[in-house]
Protein backbone atom coordinates (compact mmCIF):
# COMPACT_ATOMS: atom_id res chain seq x y z
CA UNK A 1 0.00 0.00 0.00
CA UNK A 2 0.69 3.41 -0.68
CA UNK A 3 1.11 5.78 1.91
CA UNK A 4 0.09 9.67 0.96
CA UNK A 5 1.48 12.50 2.95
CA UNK A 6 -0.16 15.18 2.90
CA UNK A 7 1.51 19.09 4.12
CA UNK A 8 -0.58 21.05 5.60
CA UNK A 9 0.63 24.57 6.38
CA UNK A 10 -1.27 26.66 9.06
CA UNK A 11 -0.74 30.62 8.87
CA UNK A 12 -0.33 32.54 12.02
CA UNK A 13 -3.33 35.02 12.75
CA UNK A 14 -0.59 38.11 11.61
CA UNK A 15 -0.46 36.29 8.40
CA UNK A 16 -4.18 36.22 7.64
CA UNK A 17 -4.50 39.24 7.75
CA UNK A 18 -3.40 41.95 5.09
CA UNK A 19 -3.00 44.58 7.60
CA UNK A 20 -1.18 43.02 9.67
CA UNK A 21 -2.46 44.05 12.96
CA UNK A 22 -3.30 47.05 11.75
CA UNK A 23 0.31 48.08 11.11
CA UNK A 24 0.56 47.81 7.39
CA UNK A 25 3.84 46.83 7.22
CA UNK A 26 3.31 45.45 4.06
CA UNK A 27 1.40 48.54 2.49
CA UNK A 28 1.99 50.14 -0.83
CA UNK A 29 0.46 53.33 -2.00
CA UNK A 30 -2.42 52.44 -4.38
CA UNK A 31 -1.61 53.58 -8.05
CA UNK A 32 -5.06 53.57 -8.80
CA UNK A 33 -7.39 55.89 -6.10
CA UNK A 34 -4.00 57.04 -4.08
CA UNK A 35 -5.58 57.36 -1.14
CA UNK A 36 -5.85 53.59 0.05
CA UNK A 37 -2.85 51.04 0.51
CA UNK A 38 -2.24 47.62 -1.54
CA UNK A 39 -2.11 44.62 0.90
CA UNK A 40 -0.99 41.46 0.56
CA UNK A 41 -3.91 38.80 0.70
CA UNK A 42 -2.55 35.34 1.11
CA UNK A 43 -4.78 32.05 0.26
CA UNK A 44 -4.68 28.42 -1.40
CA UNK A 45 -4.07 28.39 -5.63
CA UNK A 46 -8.13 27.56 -6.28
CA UNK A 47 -8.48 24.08 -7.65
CA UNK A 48 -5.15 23.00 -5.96
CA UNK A 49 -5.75 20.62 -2.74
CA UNK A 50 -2.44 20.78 -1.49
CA UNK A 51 -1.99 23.20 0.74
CA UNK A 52 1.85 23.29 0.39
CA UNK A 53 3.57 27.16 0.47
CA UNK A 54 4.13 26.30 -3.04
CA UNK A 55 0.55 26.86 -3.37
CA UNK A 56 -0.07 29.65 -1.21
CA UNK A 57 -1.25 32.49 -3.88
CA UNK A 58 -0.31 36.66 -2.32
CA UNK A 59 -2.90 38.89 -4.08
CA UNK A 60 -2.33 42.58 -3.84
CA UNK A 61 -5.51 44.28 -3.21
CA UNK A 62 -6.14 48.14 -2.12
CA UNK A 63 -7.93 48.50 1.21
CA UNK A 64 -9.33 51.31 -0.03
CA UNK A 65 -10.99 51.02 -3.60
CA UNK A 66 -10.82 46.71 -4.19
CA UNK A 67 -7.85 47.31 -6.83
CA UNK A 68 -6.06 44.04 -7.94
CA UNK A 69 -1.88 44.75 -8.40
CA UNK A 70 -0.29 42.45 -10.52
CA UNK A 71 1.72 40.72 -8.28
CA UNK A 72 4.80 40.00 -10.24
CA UNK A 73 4.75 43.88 -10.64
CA UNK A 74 4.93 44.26 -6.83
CA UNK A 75 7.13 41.84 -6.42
CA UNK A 76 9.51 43.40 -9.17
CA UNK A 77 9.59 46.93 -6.93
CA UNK A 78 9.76 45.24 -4.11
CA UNK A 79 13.44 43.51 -5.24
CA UNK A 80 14.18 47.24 -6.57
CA UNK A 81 13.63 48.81 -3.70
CA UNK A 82 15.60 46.02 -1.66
CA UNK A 83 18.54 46.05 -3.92
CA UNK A 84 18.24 50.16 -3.86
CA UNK A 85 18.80 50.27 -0.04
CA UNK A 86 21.14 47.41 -0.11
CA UNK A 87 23.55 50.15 -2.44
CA UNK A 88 22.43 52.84 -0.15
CA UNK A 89 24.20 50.50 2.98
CA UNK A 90 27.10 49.51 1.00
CA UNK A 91 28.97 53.05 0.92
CA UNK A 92 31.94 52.89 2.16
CA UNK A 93 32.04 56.87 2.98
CA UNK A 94 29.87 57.63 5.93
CA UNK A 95 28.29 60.58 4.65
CA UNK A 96 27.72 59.34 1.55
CA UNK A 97 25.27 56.08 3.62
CA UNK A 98 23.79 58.67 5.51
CA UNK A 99 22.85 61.13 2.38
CA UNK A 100 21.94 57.87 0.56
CA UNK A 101 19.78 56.58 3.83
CA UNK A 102 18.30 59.54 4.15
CA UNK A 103 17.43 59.96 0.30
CA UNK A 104 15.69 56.53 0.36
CA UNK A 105 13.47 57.49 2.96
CA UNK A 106 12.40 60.87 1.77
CA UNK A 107 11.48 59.35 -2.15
CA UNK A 108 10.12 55.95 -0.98
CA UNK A 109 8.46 57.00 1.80
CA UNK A 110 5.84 58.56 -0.91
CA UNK A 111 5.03 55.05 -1.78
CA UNK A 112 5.17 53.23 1.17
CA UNK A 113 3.20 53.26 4.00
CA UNK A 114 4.96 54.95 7.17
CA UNK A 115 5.37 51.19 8.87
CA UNK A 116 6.60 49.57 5.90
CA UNK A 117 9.59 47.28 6.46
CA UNK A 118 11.95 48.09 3.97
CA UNK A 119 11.27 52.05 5.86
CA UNK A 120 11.98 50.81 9.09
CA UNK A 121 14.74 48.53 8.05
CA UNK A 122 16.34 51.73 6.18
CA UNK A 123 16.18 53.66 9.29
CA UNK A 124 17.88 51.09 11.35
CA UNK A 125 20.77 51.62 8.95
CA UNK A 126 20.62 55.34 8.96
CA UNK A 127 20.50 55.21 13.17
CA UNK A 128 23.47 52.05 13.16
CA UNK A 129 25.07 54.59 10.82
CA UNK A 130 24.91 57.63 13.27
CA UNK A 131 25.98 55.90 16.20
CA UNK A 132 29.38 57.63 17.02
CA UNK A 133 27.69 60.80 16.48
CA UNK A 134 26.77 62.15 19.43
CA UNK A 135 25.44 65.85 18.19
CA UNK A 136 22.15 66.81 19.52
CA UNK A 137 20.23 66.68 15.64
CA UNK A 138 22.12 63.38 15.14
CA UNK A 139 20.67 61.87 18.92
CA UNK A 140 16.79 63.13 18.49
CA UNK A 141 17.03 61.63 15.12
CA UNK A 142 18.04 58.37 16.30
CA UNK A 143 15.73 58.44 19.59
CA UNK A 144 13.01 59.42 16.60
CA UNK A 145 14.14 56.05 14.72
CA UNK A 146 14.30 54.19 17.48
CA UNK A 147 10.11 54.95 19.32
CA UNK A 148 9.33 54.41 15.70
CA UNK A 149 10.42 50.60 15.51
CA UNK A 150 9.07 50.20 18.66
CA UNK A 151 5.51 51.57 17.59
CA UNK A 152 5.56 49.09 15.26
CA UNK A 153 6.57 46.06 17.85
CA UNK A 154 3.54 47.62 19.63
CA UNK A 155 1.73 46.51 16.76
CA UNK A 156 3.05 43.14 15.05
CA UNK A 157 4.88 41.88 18.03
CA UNK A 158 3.14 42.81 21.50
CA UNK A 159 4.93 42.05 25.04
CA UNK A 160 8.09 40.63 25.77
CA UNK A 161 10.27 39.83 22.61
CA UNK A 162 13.96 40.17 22.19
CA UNK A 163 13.78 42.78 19.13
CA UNK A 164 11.73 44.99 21.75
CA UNK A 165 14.85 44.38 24.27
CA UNK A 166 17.53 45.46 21.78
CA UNK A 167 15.69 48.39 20.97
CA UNK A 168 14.85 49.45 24.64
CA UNK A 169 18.73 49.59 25.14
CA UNK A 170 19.58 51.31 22.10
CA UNK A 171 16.95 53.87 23.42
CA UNK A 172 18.25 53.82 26.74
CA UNK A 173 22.02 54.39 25.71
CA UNK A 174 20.56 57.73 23.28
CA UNK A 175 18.45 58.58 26.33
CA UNK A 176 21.90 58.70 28.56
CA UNK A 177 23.78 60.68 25.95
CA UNK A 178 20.86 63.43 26.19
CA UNK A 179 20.90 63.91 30.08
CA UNK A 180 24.30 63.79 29.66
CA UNK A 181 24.48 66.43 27.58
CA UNK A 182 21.98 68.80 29.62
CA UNK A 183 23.17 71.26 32.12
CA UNK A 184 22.30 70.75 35.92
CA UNK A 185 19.68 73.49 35.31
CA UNK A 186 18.17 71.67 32.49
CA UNK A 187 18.75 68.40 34.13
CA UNK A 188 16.72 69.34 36.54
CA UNK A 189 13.69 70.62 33.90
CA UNK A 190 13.81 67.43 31.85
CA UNK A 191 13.09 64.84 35.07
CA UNK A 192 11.41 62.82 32.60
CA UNK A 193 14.20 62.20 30.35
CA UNK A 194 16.15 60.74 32.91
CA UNK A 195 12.69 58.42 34.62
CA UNK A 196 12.72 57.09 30.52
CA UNK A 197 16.19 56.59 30.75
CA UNK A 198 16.19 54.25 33.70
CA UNK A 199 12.90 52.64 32.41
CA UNK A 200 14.14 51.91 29.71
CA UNK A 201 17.59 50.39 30.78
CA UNK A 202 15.16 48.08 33.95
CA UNK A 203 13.05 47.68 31.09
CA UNK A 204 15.69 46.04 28.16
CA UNK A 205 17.19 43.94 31.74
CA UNK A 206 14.00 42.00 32.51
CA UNK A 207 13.70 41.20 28.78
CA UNK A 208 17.35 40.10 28.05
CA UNK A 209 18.22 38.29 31.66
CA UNK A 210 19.52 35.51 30.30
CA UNK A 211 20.19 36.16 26.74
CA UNK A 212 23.24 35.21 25.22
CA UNK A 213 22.89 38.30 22.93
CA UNK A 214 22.47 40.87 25.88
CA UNK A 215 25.94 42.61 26.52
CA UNK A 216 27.82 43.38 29.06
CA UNK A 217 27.42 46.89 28.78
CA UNK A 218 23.63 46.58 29.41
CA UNK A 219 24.27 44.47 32.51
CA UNK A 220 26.94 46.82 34.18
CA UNK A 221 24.58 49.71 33.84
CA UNK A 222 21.67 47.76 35.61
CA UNK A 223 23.84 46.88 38.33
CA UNK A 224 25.29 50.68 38.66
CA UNK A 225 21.79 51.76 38.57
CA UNK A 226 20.09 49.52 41.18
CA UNK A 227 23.22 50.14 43.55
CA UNK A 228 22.45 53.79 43.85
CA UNK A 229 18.09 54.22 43.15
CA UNK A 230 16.42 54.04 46.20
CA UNK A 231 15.03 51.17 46.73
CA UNK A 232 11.36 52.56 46.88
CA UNK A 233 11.71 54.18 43.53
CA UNK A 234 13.47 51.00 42.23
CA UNK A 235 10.31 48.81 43.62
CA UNK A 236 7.78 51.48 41.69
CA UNK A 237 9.88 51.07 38.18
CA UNK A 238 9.35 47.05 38.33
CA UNK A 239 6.32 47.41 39.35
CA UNK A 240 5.31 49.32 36.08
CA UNK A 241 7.17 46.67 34.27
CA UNK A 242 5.00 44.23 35.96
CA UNK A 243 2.25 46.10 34.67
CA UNK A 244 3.36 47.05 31.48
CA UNK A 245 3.83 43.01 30.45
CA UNK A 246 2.41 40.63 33.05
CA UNK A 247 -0.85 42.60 33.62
């Protein structure tokens, strides 16, 4: 006897639906109204039983006005666009990978929808890229970068996850570098820079205990930190975590 084996695939809820939690990460600007975005629809090939990926059809249709995209079309931009950014990374002058960043996200940013991932994936670069710049227009615009991604983790990715905890820090460390920066007088008008700043830090700790990818860095700064907060104020920042992500 012949035994059949059959695949069955089973898409996660984020994948059934085009918006993706509401975060159109996907989204392209429809060519045809302009107003709505083109979403990616996934379902079976019709007339095809198995339900292998190989048979998984993506229709492009606008939220807005119904309009089909022919999906080799979208697929061809989306490979442009890819391959665009990948150039825009590759410089080898700084400058020239910011400029080229920054470029990218001014044009495509017309035709993508403010989530989209190739967006968020070029501003990673552009805020990896401005790292050792500490100015004050190079620090807002990576503290800018960085509540963006984690708007959209609020969206596709919920709670604890270790993106979210990689991002905290980086927030954290641009957070530091601000207070840093201020005054005593201004330290002492911008309080809540420096409450985000340690919320942050406790924050990225309780998701990366344990992680083979959190550094050292992150570690030595919780344990400076929770060696000099009193312990009260300590006790009310975990107890927002607690909230935040266990509530």
């Amino acid at each position: 006897h012949k035994t059949t084996h059959i695949q069955r695939i089973y898409m996660c809820l984020r994948c059934l639906d085009p918006s993706e939690f509401k975060s159109k990460i996907s989204g392209i600007l429809c060519t045809k109204c302009r107003v709505g975005w083109i979403l990616p629809r996934m379902s079976p090939n019709s007339g095809n039983d198995n339900e292998s990926l190989q048979n998984i059809e993506i229709k492009w249709i606008c939220e807005q006005c119904g309009f089909m995209a022919n999906s080799d079309k979208v697929s061809k931009l989306l490979d442009n666009l890819g391959k665009e950014l990948s150039d825009c990374d590759r410089h080898d002058n700084l400058a020239h990978k910011v400029s080229g960043l920054q470029k990218f996200v001014a044009a495509r940013g017309k035709i993508l929808h403010e989530n989209h991932y190739l967006l968020a994936r070029a501003g990673s670069l552009l805020a990896s890229a401005l790292q050792n710049n500490s100015s004050k227009q190079s620090l807002a615009l990576r503290k800018q970068i960085i509540r963006k991604n984690l708007t959209i983790l609020d969206l596709v990715d919920p709670g604890l996850s270790r993106l979210r905890g990689f991002e905290l820090f980086k927030l954290h460390q641009i957070l530091f570098q601000q207070v840093v920066q201020l005054s005593a007088e201004e330290r002492g008008k911008h309080m809540d820079l420096a409450q985000e700043m340690n919320q942050t830090l406790l924050e990225a700790r309780e998701i990366l205990e344990g992680d083979i990818g959190m550094s050292s860095e992150l570690e030595s700064s919780y344990q400076m930190l929770i060696s000099t907060m009193h312990p009260d104020v300590l006790k009310q920042f975990q107890s927002n975590i607690q909230n935040k992500y266990y509530s």
